[in-house]
C-alpha atoms as a PDB file:
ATOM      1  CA  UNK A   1     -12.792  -6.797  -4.943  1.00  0.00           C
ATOM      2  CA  UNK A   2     -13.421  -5.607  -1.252  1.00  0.00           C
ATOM      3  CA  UNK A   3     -11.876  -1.882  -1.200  1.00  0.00           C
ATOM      4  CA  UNK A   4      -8.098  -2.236  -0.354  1.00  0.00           C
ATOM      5  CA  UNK A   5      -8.550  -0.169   3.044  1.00  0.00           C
ATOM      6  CA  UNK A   6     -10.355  -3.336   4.117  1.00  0.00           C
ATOM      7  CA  UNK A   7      -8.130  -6.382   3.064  1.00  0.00           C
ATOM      8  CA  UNK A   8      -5.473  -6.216   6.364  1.00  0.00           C
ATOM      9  CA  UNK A   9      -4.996  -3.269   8.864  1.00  0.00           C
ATOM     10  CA  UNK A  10      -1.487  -3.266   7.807  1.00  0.00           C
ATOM     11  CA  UNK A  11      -0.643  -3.124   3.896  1.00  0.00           C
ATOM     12  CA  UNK A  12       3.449  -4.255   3.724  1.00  0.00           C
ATOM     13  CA  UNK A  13       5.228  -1.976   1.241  1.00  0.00           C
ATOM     14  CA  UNK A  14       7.825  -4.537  -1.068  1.00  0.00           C
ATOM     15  CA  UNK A  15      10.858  -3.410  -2.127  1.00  0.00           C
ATOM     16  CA  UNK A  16      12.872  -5.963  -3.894  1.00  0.00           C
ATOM     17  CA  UNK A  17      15.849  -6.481  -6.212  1.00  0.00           C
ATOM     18  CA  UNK A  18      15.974 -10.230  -6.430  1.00  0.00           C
ATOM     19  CA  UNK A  19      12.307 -11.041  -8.045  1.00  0.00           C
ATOM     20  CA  UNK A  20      13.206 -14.806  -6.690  1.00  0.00           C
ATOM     21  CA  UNK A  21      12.582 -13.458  -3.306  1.00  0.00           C
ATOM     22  CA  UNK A  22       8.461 -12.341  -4.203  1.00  0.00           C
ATOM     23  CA  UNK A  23       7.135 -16.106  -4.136  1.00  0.00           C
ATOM     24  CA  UNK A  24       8.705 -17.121  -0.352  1.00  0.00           C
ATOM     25  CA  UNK A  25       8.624 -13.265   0.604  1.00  0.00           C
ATOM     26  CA  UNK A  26       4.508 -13.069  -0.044  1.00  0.00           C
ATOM     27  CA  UNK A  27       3.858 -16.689   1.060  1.00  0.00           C
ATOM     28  CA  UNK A  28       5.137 -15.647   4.204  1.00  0.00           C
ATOM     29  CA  UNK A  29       3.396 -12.125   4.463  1.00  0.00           C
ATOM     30  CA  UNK A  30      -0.094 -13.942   3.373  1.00  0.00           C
ATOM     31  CA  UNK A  31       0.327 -16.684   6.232  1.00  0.00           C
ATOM     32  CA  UNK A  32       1.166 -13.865   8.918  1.00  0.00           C
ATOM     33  CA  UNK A  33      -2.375 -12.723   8.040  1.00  0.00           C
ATOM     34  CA  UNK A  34      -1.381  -9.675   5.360  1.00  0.00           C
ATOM     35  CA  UNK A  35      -2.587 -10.634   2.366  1.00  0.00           C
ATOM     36  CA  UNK A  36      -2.555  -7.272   0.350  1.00  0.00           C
ATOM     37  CA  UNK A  37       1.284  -6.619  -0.899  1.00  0.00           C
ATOM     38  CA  UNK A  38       2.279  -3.384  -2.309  1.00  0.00           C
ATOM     39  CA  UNK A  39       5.359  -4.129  -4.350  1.00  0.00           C
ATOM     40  CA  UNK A  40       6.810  -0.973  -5.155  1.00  0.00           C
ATOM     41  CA  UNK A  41       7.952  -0.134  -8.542  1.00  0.00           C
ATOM     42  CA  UNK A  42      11.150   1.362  -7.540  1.00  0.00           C
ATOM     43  CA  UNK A  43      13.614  -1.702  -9.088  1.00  0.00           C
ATOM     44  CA  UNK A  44      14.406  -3.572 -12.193  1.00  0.00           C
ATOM     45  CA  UNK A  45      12.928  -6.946 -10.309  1.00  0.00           C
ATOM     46  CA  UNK A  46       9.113  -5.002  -9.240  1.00  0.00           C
ATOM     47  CA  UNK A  47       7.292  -6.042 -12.460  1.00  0.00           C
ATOM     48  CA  UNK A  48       8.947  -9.679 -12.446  1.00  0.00           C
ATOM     49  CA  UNK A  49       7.742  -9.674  -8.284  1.00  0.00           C
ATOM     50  CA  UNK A  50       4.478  -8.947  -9.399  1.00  0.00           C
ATOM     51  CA  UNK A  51       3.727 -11.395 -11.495  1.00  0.00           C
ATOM     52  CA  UNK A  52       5.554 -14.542 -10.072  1.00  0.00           C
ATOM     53  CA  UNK A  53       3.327 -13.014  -6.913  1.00  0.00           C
ATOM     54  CA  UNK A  54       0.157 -13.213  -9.108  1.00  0.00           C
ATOM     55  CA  UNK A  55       0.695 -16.739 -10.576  1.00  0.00           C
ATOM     56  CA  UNK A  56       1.989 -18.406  -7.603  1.00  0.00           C
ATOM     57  CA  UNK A  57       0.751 -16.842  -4.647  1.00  0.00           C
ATOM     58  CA  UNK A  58      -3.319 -17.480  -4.574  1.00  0.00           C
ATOM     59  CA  UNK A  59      -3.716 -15.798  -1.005  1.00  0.00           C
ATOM     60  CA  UNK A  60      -2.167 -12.773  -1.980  1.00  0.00           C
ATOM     61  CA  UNK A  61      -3.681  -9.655  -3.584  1.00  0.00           C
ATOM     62  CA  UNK A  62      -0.455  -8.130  -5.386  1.00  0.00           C
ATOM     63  CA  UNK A  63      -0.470  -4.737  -6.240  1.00  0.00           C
ATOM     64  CA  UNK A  64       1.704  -1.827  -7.392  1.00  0.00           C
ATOM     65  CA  UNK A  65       3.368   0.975  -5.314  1.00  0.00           C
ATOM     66  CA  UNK A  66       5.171   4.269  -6.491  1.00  0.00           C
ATOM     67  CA  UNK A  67       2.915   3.692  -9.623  1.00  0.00           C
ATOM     68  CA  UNK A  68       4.233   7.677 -11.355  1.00  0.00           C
ATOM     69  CA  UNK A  69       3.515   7.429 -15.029  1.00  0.00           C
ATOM     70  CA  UNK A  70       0.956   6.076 -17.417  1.00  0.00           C
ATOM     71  CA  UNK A  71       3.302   3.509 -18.314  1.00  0.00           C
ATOM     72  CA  UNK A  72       3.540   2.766 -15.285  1.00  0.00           C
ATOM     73  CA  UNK A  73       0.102   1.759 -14.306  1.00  0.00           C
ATOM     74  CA  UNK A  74      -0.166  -0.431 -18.052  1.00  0.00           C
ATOM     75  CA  UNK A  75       2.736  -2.245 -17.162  1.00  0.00           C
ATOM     76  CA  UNK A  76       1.976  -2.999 -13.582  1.00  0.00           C
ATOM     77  CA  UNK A  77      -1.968  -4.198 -14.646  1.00  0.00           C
ATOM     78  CA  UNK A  78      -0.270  -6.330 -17.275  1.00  0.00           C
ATOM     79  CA  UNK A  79       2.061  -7.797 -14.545  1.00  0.00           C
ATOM     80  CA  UNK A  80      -0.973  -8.881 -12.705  1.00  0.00           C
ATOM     81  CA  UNK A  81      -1.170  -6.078 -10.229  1.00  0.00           C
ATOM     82  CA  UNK A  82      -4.671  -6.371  -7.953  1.00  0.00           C
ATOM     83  CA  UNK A  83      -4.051  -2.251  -7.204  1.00  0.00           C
ATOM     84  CA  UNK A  84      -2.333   0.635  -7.982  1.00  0.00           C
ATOM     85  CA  UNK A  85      -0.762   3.018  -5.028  1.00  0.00           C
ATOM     86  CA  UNK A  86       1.176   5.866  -6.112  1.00  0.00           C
ATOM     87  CA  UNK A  87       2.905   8.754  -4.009  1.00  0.00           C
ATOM     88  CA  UNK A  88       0.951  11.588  -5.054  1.00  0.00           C
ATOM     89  CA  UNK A  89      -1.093  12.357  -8.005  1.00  0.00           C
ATOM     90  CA  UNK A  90      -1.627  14.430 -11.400  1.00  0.00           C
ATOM     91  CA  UNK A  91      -4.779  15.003 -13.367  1.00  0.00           C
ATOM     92  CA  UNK A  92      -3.336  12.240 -16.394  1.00  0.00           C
ATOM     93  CA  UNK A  93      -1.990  10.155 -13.605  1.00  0.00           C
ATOM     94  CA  UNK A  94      -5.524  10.054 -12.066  1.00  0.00           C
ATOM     95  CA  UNK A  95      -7.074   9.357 -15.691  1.00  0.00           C
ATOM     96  CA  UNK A  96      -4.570   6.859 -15.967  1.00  0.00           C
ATOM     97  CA  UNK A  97      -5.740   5.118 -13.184  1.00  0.00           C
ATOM     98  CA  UNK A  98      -9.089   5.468 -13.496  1.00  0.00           C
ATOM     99  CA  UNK A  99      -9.073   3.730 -16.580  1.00  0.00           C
ATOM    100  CA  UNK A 100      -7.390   1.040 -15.762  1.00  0.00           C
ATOM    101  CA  UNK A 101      -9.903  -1.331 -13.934  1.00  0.00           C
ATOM    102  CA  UNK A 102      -8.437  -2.088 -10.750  1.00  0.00           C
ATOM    103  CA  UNK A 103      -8.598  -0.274  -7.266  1.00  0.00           C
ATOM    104  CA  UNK A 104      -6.001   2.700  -6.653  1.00  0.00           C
ATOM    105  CA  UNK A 105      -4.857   4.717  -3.868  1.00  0.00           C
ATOM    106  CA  UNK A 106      -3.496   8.471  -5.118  1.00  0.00           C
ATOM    107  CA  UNK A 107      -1.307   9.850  -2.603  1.00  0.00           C
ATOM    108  CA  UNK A 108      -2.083  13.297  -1.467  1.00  0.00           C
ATOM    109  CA  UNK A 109      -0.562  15.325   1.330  1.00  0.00           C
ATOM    110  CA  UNK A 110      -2.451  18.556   1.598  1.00  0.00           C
ATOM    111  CA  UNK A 111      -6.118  19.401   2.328  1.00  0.00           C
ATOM    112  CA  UNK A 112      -6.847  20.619  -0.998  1.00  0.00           C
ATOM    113  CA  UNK A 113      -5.344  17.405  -3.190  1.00  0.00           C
ATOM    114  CA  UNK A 114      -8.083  15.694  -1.058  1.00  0.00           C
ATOM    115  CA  UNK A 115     -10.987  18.338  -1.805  1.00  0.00           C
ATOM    116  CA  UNK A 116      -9.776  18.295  -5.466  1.00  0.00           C
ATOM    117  CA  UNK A 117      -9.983  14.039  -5.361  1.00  0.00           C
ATOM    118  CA  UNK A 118     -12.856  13.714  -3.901  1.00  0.00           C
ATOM    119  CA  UNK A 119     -14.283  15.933  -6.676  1.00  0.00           C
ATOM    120  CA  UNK A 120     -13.343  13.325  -8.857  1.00  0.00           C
ATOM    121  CA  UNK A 121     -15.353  10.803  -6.742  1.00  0.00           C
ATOM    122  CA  UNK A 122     -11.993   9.802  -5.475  1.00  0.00           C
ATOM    123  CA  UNK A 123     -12.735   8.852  -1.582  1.00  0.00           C
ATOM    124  CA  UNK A 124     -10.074   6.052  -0.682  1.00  0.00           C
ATOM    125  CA  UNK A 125      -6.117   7.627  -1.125  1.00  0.00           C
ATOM    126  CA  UNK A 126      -3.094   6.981   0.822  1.00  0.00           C
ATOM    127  CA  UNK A 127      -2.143   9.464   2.674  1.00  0.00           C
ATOM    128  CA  UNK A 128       1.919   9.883   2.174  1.00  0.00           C
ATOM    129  CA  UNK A 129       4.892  10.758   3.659  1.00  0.00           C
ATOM    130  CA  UNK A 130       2.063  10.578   6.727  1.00  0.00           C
ATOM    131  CA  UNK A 131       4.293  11.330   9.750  1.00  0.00           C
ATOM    132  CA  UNK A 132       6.529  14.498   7.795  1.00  0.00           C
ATOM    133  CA  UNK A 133       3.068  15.204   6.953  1.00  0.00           C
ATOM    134  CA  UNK A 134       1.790  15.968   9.760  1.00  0.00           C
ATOM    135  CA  UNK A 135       0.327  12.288  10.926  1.00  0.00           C
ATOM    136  CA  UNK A 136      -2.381  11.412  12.974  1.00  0.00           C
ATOM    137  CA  UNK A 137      -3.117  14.953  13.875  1.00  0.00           C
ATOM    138  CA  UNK A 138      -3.399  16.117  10.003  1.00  0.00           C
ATOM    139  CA  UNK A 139      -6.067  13.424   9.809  1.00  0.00           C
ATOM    140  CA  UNK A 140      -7.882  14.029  12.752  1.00  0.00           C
ATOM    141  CA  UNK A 141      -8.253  17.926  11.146  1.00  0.00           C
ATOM    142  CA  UNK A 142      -9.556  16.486   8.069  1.00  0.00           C
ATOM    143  CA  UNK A 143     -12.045  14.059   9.388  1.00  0.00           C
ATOM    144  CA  UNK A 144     -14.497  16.994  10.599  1.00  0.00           C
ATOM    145  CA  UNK A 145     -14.351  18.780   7.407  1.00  0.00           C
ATOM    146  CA  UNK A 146     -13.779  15.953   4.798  1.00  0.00           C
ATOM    147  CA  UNK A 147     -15.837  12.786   6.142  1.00  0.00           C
ATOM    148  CA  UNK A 148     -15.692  11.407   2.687  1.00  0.00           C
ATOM    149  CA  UNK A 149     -12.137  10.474   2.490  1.00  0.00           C
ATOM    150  CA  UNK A 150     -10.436   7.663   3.789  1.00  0.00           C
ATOM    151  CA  UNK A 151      -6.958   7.159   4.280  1.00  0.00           C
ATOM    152  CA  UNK A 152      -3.927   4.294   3.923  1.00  0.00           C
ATOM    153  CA  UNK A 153      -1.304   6.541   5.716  1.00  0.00           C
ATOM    154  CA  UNK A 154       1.934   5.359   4.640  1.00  0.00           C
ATOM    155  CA  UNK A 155       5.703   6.599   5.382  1.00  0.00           C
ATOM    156  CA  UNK A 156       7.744   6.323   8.273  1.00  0.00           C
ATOM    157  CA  UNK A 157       4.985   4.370  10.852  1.00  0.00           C
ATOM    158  CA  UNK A 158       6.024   1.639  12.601  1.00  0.00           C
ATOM    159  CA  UNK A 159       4.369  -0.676  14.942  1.00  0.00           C
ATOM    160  CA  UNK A 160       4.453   0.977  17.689  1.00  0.00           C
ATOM    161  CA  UNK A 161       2.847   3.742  15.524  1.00  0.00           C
ATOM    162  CA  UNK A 162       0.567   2.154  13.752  1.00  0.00           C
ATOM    163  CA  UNK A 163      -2.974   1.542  16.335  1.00  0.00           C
ATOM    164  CA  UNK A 164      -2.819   5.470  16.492  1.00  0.00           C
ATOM    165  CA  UNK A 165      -3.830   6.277  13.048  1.00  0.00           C
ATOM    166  CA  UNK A 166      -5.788   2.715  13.012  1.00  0.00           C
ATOM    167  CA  UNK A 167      -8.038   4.342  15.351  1.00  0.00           C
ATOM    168  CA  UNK A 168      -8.927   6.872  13.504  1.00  0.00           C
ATOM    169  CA  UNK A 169     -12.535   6.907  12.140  1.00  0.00           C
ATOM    170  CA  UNK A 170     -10.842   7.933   8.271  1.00  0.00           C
ATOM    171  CA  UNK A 171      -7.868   5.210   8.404  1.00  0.00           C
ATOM    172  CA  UNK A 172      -8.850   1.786   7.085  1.00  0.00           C
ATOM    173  CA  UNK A 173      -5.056   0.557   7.027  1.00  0.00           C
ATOM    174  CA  UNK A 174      -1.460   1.849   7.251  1.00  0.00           C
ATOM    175  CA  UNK A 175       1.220   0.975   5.029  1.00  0.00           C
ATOM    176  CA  UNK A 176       4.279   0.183   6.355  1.00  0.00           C
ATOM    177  CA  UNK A 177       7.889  -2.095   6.267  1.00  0.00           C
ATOM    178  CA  UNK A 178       8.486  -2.663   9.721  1.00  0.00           C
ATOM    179  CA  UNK A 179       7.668  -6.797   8.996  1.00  0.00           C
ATOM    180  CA  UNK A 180      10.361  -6.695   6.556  1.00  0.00           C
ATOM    181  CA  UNK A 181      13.413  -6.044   8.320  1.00  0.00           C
ATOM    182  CA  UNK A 182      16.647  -5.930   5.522  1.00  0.00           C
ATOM    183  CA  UNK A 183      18.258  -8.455   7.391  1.00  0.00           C
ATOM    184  CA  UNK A 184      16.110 -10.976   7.756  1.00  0.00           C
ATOM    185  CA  UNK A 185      14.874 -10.083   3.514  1.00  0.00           C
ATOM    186  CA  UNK A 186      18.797 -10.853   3.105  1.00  0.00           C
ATOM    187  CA  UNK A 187      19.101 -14.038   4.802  1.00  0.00           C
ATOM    188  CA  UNK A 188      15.431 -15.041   3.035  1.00  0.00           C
ATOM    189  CA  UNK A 189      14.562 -15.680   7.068  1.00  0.00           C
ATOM    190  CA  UNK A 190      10.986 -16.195   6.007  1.00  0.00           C
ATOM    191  CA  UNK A 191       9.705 -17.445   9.020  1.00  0.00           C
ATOM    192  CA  UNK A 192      10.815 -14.304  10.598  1.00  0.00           C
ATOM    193  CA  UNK A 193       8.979 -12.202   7.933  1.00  0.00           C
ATOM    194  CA  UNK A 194       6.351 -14.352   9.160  1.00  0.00           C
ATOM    195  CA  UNK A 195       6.143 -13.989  12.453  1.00  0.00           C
ATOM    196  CA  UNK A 196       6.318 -10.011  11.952  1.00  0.00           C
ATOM    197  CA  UNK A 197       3.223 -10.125   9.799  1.00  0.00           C
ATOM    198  CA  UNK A 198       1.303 -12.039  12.659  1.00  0.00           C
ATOM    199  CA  UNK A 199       2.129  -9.475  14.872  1.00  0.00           C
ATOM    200  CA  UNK A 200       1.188  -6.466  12.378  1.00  0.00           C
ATOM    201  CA  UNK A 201      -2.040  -8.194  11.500  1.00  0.00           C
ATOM    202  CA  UNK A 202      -3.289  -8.196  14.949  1.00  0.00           C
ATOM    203  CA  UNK A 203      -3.654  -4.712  15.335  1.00  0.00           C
ATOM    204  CA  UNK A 204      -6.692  -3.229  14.749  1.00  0.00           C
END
């Protein structure tokens, strides 16, 4: 599969509680252009999103977000999950995912989680919560020193935000929910989730 960081410049992170929302939700998403959905495993309905996503949704490359255990990562590969994002990372977590055969994107905040990744031959990680973290300036500094690691910033961007850190020479994509407003996920306006992911996709 091409490497995550090169699927869509924008990445939409999924939360849902209604798992008959993922079908509609990520048909509109992939014909705004955003194929690559991180549904995040943060409600009873994720697993259930994933795979409806991965059976009915051919345009879509489903994967899982806030991915935290070993468990977590079997269940979401078994659910048909394309990648594995998770928020930050341990050394099992990292085996974890390693082993597991699809793509993943640790989350590290520091300078040294990305030193001690890249170790691992880890060079693709999101970078999270990017703009508490420090945001386009933290990975400017790390670009210089660390040329091998590139990012998926994720955590409180928004579109107006987002062709900063694209810019960047070690961002390949952002992650963000800005194309899926609650209201419009509420009244299943899907032609409005739509017309959000055209706009997100065109930034580069």
């Amino acid at each position: 599969m091409t490497s995550v960081l090169d699927l869509a410049p924008v990445v939409p992170v999924v939360v849902l509680n209604d798992a008959a929302d993922a079908v509609p939700l990520a048909r509109a998403l992939v014909a705004g252009g955003l194929p690559a959905i991180e549904v995040t495993l943060r409600t009873p309905a994720a697993l259930d999103a994933i795979r409806a996503i991965s059976a009915e949704v051919p345009g879509a490359v489903v994967g899982a977000g806030t991915v935290v255990s070993a468990a977590g990562v079997d269940d979401a590969v078994a659910a048909g999950a394309r990648f594995l994002v998770s928020p930050g990372w341990t050394d099992s977590l990292l085996d974890a995912m390693t082993s597991s055969g699809v793509p993943f994107l640790p989350g590290v905040a520091t300078a040294s989680e990305v030193v001690a990744l890249l170790e691992r031959g880890v060079g693709e990680m999101k970078f999270f919560p990017a703009e508490a973290a420090g945001g386009t300036a933290f990975l400017k500094s790390l670009a210089g020193p660390l040329p091998g690691a590139r990012f998926c910033p994720t955590g409180g961007i928004s579109l107006a935000s987002a062709p900063d850190y694209l810019a960047l020479p070690n961002v390949g994509c952002v992650g963000g929910t800005w194309m899926l407003p609650g209201d419009a996920i509420a009244a299943r306006d899907w032609a409005r989730v739509e017309s959000l992911a055209r706009e997100a996709a065109a930034l580069r």
